[in-house]
Every structure is written in C-alpha cells, then in structure tokens.
Protein backbone atom coordinates (compact mmCIF):
# COMPACT_ATOMS: atom_id res chain seq x y z
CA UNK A 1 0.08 -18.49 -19.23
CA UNK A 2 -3.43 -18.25 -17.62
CA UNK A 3 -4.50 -20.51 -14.92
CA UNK A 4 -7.52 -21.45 -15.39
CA UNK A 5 -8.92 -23.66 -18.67
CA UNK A 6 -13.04 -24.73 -19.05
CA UNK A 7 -13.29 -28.24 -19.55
CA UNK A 8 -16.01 -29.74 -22.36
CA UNK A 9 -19.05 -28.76 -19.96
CA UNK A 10 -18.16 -25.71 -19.30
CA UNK A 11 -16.57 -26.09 -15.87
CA UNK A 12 -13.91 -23.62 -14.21
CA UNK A 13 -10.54 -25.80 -13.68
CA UNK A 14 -7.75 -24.11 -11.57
CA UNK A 15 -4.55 -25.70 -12.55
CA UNK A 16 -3.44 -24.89 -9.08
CA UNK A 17 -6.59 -26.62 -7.47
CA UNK A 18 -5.19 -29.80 -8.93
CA UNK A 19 -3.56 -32.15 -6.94
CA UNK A 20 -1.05 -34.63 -8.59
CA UNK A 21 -3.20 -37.34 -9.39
CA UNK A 22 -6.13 -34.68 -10.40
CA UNK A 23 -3.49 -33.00 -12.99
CA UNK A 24 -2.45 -36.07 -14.31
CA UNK A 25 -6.52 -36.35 -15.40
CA UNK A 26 -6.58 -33.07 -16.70
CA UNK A 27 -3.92 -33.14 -18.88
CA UNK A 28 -5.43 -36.84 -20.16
CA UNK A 29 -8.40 -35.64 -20.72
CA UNK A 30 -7.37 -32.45 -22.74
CA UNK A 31 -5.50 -34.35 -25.18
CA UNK A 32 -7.88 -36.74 -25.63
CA UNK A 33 -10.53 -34.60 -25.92
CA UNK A 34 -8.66 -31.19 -26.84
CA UNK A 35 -10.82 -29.13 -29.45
CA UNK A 36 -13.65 -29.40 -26.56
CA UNK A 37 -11.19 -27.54 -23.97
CA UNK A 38 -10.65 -23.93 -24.43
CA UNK A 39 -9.39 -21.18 -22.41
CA UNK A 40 -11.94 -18.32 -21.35
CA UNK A 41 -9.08 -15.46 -22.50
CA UNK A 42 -9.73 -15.99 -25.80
CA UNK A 43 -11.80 -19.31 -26.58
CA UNK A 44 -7.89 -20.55 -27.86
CA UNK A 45 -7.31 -24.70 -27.55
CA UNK A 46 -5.61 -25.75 -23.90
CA UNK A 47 -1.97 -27.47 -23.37
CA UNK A 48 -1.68 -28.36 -19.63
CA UNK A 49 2.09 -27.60 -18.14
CA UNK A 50 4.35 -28.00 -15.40
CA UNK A 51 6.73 -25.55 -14.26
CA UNK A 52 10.60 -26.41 -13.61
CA UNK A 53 9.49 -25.59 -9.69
CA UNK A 54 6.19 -27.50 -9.79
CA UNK A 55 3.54 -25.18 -10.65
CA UNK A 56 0.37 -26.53 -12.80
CA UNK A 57 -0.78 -23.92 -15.41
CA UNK A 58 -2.78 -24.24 -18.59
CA UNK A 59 -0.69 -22.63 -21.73
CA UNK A 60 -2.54 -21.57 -25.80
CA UNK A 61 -1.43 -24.17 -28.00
CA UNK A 62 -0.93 -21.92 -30.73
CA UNK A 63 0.98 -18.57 -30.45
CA UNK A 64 -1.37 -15.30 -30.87
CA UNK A 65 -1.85 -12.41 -29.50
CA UNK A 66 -3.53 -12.80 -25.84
CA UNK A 67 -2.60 -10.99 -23.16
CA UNK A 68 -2.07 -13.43 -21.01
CA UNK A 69 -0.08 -15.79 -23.67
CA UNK A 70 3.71 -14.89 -22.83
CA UNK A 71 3.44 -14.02 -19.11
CA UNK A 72 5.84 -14.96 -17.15
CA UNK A 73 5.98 -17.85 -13.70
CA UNK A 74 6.12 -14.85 -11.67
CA UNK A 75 2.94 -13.60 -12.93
CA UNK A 76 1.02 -16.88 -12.87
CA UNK A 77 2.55 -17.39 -8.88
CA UNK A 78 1.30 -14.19 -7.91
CA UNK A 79 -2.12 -14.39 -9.24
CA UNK A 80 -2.55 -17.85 -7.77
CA UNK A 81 -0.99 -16.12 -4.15
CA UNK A 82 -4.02 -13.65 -4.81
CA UNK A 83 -6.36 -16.22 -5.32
CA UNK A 84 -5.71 -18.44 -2.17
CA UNK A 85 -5.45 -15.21 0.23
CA UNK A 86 -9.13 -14.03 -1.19
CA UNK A 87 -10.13 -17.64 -0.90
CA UNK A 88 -9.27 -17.71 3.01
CA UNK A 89 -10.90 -14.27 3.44
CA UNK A 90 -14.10 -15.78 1.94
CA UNK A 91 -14.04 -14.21 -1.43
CA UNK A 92 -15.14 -16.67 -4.56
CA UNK A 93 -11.96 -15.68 -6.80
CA UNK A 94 -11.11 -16.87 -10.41
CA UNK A 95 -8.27 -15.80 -12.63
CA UNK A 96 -8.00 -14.20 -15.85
CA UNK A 97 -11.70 -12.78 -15.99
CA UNK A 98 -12.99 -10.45 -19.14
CA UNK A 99 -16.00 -7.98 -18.79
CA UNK A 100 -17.44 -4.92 -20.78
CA UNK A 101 -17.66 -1.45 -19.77
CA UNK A 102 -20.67 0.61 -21.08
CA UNK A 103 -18.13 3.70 -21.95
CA UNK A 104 -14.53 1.74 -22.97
CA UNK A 105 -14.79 -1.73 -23.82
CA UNK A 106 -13.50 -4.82 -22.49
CA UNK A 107 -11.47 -5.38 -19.17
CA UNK A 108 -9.64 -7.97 -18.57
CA UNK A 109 -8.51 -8.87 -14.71
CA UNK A 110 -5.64 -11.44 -13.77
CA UNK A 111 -8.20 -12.15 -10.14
CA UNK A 112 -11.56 -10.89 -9.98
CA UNK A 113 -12.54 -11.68 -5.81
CA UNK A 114 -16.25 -11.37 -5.10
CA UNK A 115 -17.91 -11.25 -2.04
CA UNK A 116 -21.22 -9.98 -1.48
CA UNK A 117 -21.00 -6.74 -3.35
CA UNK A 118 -17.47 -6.11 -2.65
CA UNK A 119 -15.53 -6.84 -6.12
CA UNK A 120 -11.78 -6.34 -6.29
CA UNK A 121 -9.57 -6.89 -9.16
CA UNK A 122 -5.95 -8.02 -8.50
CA UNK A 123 -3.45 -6.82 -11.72
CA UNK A 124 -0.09 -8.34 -11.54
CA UNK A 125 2.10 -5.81 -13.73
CA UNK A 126 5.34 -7.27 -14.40
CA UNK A 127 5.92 -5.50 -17.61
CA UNK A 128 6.55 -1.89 -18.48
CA UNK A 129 3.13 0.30 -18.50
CA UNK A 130 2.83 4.01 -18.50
CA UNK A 131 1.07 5.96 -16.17
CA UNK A 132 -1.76 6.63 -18.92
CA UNK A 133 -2.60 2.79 -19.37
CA UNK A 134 -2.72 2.19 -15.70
CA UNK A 135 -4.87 5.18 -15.14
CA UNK A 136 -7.05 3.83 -18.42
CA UNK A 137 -7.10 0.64 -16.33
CA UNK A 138 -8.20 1.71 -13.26
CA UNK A 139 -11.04 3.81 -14.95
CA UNK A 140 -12.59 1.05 -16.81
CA UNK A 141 -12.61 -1.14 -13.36
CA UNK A 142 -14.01 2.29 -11.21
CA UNK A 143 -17.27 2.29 -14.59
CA UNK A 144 -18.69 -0.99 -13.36
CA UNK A 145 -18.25 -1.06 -9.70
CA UNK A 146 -14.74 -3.18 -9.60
CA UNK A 147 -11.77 -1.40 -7.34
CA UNK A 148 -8.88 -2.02 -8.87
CA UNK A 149 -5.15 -3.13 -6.45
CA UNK A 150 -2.10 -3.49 -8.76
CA UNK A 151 1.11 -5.69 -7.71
CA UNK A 152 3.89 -3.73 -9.70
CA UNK A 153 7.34 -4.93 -10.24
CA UNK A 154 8.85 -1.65 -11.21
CA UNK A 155 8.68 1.49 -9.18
CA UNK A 156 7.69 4.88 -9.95
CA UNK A 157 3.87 4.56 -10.51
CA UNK A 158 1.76 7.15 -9.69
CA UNK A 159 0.82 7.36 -5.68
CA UNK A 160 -2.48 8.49 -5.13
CA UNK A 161 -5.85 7.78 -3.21
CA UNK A 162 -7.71 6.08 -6.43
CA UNK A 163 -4.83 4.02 -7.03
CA UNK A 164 -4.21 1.35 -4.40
CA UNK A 165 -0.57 0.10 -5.69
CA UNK A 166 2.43 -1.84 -4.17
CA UNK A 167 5.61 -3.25 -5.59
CA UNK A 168 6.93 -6.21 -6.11
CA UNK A 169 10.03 -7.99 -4.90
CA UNK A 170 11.27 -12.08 -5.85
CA UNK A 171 12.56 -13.19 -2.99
CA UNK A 172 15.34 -15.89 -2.62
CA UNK A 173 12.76 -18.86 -1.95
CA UNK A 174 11.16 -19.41 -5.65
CA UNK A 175 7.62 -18.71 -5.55
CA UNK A 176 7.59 -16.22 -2.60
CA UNK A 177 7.40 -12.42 -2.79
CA UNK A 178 7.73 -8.98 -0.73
CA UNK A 179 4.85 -6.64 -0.84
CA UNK A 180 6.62 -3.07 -0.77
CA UNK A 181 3.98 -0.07 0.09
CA UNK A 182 5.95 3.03 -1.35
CA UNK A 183 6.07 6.39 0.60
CA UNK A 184 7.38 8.46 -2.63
CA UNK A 185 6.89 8.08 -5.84
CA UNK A 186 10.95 7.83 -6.84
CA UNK A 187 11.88 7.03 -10.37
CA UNK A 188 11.25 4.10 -12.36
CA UNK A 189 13.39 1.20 -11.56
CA UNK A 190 13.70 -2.80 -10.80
CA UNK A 191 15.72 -2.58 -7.79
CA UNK A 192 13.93 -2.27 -4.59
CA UNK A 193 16.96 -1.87 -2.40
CA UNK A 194 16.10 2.27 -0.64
CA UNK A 195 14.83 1.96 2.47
CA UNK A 196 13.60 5.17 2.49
CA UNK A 197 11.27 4.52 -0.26
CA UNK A 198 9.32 2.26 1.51
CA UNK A 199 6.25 2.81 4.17
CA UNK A 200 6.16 -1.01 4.72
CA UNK A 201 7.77 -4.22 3.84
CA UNK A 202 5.62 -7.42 4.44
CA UNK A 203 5.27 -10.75 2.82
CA UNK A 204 3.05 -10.45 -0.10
CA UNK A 205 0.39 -13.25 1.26
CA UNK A 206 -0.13 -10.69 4.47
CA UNK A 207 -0.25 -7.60 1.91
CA UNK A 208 -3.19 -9.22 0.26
CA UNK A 209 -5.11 -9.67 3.40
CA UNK A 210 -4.88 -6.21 5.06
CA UNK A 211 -5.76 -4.92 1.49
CA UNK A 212 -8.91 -7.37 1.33
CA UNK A 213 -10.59 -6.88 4.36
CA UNK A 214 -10.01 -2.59 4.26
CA UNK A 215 -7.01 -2.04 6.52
CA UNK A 216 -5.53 -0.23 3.38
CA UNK A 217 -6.12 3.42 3.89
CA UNK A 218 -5.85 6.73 2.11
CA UNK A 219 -5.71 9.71 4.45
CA UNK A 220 -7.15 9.76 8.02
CA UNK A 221 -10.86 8.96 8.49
CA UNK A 222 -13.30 11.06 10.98
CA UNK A 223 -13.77 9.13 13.99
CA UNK A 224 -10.46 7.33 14.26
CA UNK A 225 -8.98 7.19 17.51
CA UNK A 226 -5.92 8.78 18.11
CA UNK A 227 -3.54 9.65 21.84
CA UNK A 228 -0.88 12.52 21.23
CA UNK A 229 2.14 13.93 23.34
CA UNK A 230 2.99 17.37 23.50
CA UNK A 231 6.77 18.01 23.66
CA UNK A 232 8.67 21.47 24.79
CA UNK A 233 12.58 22.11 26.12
CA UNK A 234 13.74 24.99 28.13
CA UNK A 235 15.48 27.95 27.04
CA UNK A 236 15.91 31.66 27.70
CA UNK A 237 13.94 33.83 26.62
CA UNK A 238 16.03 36.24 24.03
CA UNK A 239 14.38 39.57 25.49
CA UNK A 240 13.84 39.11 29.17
CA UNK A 241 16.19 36.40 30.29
CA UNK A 242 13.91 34.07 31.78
CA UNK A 243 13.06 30.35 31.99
CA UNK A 244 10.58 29.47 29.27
CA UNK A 245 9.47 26.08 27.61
CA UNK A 246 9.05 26.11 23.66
CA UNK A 247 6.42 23.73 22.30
CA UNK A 248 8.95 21.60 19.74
CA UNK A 249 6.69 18.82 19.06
CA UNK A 250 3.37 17.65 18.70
CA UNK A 251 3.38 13.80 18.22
CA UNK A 252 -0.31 11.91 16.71
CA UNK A 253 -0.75 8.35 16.75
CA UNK A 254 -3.88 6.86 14.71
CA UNK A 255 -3.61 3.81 13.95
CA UNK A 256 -0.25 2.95 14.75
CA UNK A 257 0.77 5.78 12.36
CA UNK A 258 3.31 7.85 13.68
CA UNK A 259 2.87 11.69 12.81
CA UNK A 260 5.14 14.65 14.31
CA UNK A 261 3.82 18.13 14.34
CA UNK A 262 5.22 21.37 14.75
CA UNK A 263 2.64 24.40 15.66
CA UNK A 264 2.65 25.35 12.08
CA UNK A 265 0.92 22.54 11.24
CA UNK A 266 -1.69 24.03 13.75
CA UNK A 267 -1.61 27.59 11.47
CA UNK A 268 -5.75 27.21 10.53
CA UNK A 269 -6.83 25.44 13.95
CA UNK A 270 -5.89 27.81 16.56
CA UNK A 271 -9.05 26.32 18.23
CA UNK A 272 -8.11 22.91 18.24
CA UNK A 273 -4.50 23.21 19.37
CA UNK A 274 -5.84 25.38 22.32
CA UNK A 275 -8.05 22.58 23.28
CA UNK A 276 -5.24 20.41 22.77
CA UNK A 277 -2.93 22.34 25.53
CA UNK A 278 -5.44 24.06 27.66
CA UNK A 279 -4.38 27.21 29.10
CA UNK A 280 -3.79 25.44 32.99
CA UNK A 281 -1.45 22.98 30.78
CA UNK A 282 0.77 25.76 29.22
CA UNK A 283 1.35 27.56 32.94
CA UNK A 284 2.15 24.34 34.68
CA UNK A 285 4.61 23.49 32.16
CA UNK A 286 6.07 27.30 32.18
CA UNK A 287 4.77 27.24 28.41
CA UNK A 288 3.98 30.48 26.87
CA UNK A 289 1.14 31.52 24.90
CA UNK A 290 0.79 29.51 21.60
CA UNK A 291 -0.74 31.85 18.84
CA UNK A 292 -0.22 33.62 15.41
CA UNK A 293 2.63 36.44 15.38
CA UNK A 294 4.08 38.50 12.98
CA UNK A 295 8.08 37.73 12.91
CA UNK A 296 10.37 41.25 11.49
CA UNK A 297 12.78 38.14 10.65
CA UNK A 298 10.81 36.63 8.26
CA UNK A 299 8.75 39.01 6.93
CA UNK A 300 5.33 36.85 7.88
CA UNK A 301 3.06 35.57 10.28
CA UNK A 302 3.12 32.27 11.83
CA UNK A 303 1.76 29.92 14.64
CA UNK A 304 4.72 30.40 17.41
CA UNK A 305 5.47 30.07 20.89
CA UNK A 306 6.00 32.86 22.79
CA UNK A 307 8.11 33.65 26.70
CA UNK A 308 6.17 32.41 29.47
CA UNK A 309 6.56 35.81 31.22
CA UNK A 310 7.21 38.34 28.78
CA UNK A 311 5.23 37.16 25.41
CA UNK A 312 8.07 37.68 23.31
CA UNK A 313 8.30 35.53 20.09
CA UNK A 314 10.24 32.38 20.35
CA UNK A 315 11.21 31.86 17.02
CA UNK A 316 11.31 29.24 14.89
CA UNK A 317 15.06 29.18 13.56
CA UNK A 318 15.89 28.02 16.79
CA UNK A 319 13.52 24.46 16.97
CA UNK A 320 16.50 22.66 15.78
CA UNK A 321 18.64 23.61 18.98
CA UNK A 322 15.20 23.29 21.11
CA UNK A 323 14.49 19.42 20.05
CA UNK A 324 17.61 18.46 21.73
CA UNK A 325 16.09 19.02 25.10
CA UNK A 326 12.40 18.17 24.65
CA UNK A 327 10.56 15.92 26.60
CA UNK A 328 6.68 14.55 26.96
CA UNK A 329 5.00 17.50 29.01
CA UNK A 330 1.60 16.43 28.39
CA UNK A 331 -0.87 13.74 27.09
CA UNK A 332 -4.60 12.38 25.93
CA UNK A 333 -6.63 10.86 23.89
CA UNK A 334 -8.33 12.17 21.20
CA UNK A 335 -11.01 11.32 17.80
CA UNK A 336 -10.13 12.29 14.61
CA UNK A 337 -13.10 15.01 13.73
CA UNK A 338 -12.75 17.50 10.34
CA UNK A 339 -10.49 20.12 12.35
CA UNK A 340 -8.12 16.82 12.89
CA UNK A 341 -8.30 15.52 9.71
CA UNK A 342 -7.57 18.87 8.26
CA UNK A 343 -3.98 18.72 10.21
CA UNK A 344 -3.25 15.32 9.67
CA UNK A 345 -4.03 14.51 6.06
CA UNK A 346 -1.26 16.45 4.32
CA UNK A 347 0.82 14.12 6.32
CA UNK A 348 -0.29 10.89 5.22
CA UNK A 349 -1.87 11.65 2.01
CA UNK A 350 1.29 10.67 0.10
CA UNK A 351 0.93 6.77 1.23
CA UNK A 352 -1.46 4.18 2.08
CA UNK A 353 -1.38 3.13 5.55
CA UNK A 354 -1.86 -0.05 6.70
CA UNK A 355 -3.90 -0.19 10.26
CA UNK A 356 -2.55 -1.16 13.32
CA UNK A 357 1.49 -1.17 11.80
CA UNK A 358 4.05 1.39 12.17
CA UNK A 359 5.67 2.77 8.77
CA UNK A 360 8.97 1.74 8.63
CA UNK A 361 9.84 5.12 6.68
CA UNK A 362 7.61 8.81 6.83
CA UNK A 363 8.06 11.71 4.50
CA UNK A 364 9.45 13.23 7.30
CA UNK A 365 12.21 10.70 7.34
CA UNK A 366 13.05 11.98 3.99
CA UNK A 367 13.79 15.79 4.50
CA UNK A 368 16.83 17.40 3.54
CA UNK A 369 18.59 19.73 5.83
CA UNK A 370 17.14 22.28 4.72
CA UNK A 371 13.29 21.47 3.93
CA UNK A 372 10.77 22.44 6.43
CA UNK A 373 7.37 21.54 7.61
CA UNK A 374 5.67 24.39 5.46
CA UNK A 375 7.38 23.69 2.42
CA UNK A 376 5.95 20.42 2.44
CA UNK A 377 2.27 21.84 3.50
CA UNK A 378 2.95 24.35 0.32
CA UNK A 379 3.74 22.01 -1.85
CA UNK A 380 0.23 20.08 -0.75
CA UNK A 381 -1.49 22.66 -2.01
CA UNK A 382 0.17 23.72 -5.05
C-alpha cells in the first residue's frame, strides 16, 4: 500500500500530506480521471483509501505482484514516521523510490531522504527475510552511494558495522512505535520482551533523528573525548602479609557509554595504562606495580597487579572477592587516540551506540558466572 501516487502531470502526491478537504480532491480527481493516475512502483492505476484509524494511502487497483501491494498499516505508518522525522531534519524525502545499480539491478526503497550528498534509505521489514536478502539489500544501496537503516520487526538479524538495524515494537497507542537498538544478536522472534537484549529503548520518531543527523555509531572514533576512574580494594598480600591495593576496575566513559575494564583489557598497551596510573599514582594509593607476569596457576602470562611491597602476583581468581571493596582511587580526562581505540572497540563493536545516552544493557551485563573478560576478547578475534 504505497504512499505516494503521481497525478496526470506528473506531480508527487503524499497521501499523508493531504489534509481532509485536500484528500477528498484527490480521491475525486482519480476517479474521474483514473487511467491518467498511476503509481511510480509499478506505473499500476491508483485507488485512494482510508484506514480504520485515519490514515490516507494510495492502494493498486488491480492485484499483481508489487512489492509494495499487500503491505501492511504498520508498514505504511512507519514509512510516513520516517518521512516527517527526515522532513524536520531538512532532508527532501519521498516514499517508495526505484533506482538501478550498475552491477545488480533495480532497488527499490520504502524512504529515500536526500540532503546535499547525504542519501539514506529507510526499509521497513515487517516480513520474514533472511540474512542473505538483507545483506543483497544493503549491497545494492552501498553500489550507488545510498546507506541503507532497516526498521525490523523480528529479531535476530545480523549485528554488524555495515548494517545499521533496529527493531520494531507496536505500541498500545495505534500508530506509534518503539525503536529497540539490540546488544546481541539472540534468535529470531516477534516478542521484544528481554531486557537484556536491548542497548536502548526510545520512541521510534527520536530513533530516526539520532540516526539522521550521525549520532548512530559503530565502534569508538579517534578523537572522542572520554574521563575514566581507576578502581582498587585492599587486601593482603598472599606472600608477605601486607596492606596492598589491587587495581579491580578501570571504568571509560565516551559518549555517555559506559565501559568497565579489567587490566587484561590493557594486555597490548602496557604504555597506555602506565600513562593512565602514573607511577606517583600507584604509591599514593599503596598500588603495586601493574605489568605482564607469568602465573604457575594458570599456566600463562597476563597483565596483573602485583604487592605494593613485595611484587608478588595478585592474582586474578581473586577479583571477584576484590570488587566488593573497590572504590574511585583516581581520575582524568582523556581522547580517544589508536592505543584507546584498540582497548575499547572489542567492547562496543557488538552494538551501535547512540551519543550522549547511556545503554540500558552492555555485553557485560550479559555474562554468565563463569565467562570472563578474555573469553570475550578471544572470541573478538576468532
């Protein structure tokens, strides 16, 4: 059910443009003067509708085989939701728009928004696809220039940095929608009630404007700013007895994002972690010195705290009982350069942030007991 017809001179009508008395024209004039209407889809003849909740949309008079024939109100709501929020931003937008690719063919995109040379399709999947067609999709868009932002109703789509994707949730209020950013994958499924699925929940209308005007991100850019807080607890030390303060946590914020460290994370940037707690830092604080060190208990080496006063290893088995007596030692402000990207990326390269809003839910929020910070990092790079 596309939403936009061309009228006998060729003219772009938006159904939803149409106030009462405007419709009421439209619809007069098509059946008086139908074979001259057609519908830019698929050049078919025009019938001009009204939903049972009051939304104008054009419909084919005939039954064939366009895509956009049998979708659904929810589609045709969304697309005009897109349309408005691109049209406040200052995009021109239009709905269902065809092109060609040199390489695959024709596209076809519920909103193209323009502006300048900044081109962004808007796909409103509320049917079954594969991973493979969406993929296809998003290739033919990436051939001539178009990025590609899909508003899925089922879950499980793939979750990766050339794939901007959300879901989709009806609200109770006809016509309004939840934008639902997804922070794993999960499987495929209609219900969108897992918290722990979900980086963000916003209104779909606000979803649409941090994606238009780039506060969508992939990964951690080089020259964000960023503060951090370095935490450590107290203990004994296992071999001499005395007071010394473990390094538990190391906790990033760019961007409102949340991340939490351990010195593992730190394994390939000795340098930067050093700069990070200067030596003067670690005495104050009766913090030993932070390096690699070979562990006879596991069998390998590792970025680890040792004692204060005797350099002993402080080892890692035991951050669960250290975290329940850690506390801010130290502080600053930072800028995300290539050693800090390095760090930080394996931890948010399974999401797209949104700038300037905390994640309701982290992968870290979804560990099992028994899953640790370098499985993860492993897993990154298998």
């Amino acid at each position: 059910m596309p939403l936009r017809a061309l009228d006998p001179e060729g003219t772009s009508v938006l159904s939803f443009d149409c106030a009462a008395e405007r419709w009421e024209a439209v619809k007069k004039d098509i059946k008086n003067r139908r074979p001259l209407w057609r519908l830019p889809c698929c050049e078919s003849q025009v019938v001009a509708k009204t939903s049972q909740c009051g939304l104008h949309f054009f419909a084919h008079k005939a039954r064939n085989s366009c895509a956009w024939a049998a979708e659904t109100i929810h589609h045709i709501r969304l697309k005009q939701i897109a349309v408005e929020v691109a049209r406040r931003l200052g995009y021109q937008a239009e709905t269902e728009v065809t092109g060609e690719t040199p390489e695959s063919g024709k596209w076809v995109a519920d909103v193209l928004a323009v502006r300048g040379k900044a081109k962004v399709a808007i796909e409103v999947q509320w049917s079954a696809q594969s991973d493979e067609e969406l993929i296809e999709r998003q290739r033919r868009y990436h051939q001539v220039g178009i990025k590609g932002f899909w508003l899925i109703r089922t879950t499980g789509f793939p979750i990766q940095a050339d794939i901007p994707a959300v879901c989709v949730r009806e609200l109770e209020t006809p016509g309004q929608y939840q934008a639902l950013v997804p922070v794993s994958r999960g499987e495929k499924r209609r219900k969108h009630d897992v918290d722990y699925h979900w980086a963000y929940r916003l209104p779909m209308e606000k979803l649409l404007e941090h994606a238009l005007v780039g506060r969508m991100r992939w990964g951690v850019r080089v020259g964000e700013p960023l503060t951090f807080q370095v935490f450590a607890a107290q203990t004994t030390c296992w071999k001499c007895r005395k007071t010394t303060s473990p390094v538990t946590t190391i906790r990033v914020m760019v961007s409102s994002t949340p991340i939490d460290l351990s010195l593992e994370a730190f394994g390939k940037s000795q340098e930067l972690l050093h700069e990070l707690i200067p030596d003067e830092v670690r005495r104050k604080h009766g913090v030993g010195e932070l390096r690699m060190r070979f562990s006879n208990t596991e069998g390998t080496s590792y970025m680890s705290n040792g004692c204060c006063k005797c350099g002993a290893l402080q080892g890692r088995h035991f951050q669960h009982e250290y975290s329940f007596d850690e506390y801010a030692r130290h502080e600053g402000l930072g800028t995300v350069d290539e050693r800090w990207k390095r760090v930080l990326d394996p931890w948010v390269k399974y999401y797209w942030r949104i700038l300037g809003i905390e994640p309701i839910s982290r992968f870290s929020d979804m560990y099992d007991d028994e899953e640790t910070e370098s499985d993860f990092q492993e897993s990154q790079q298998d």
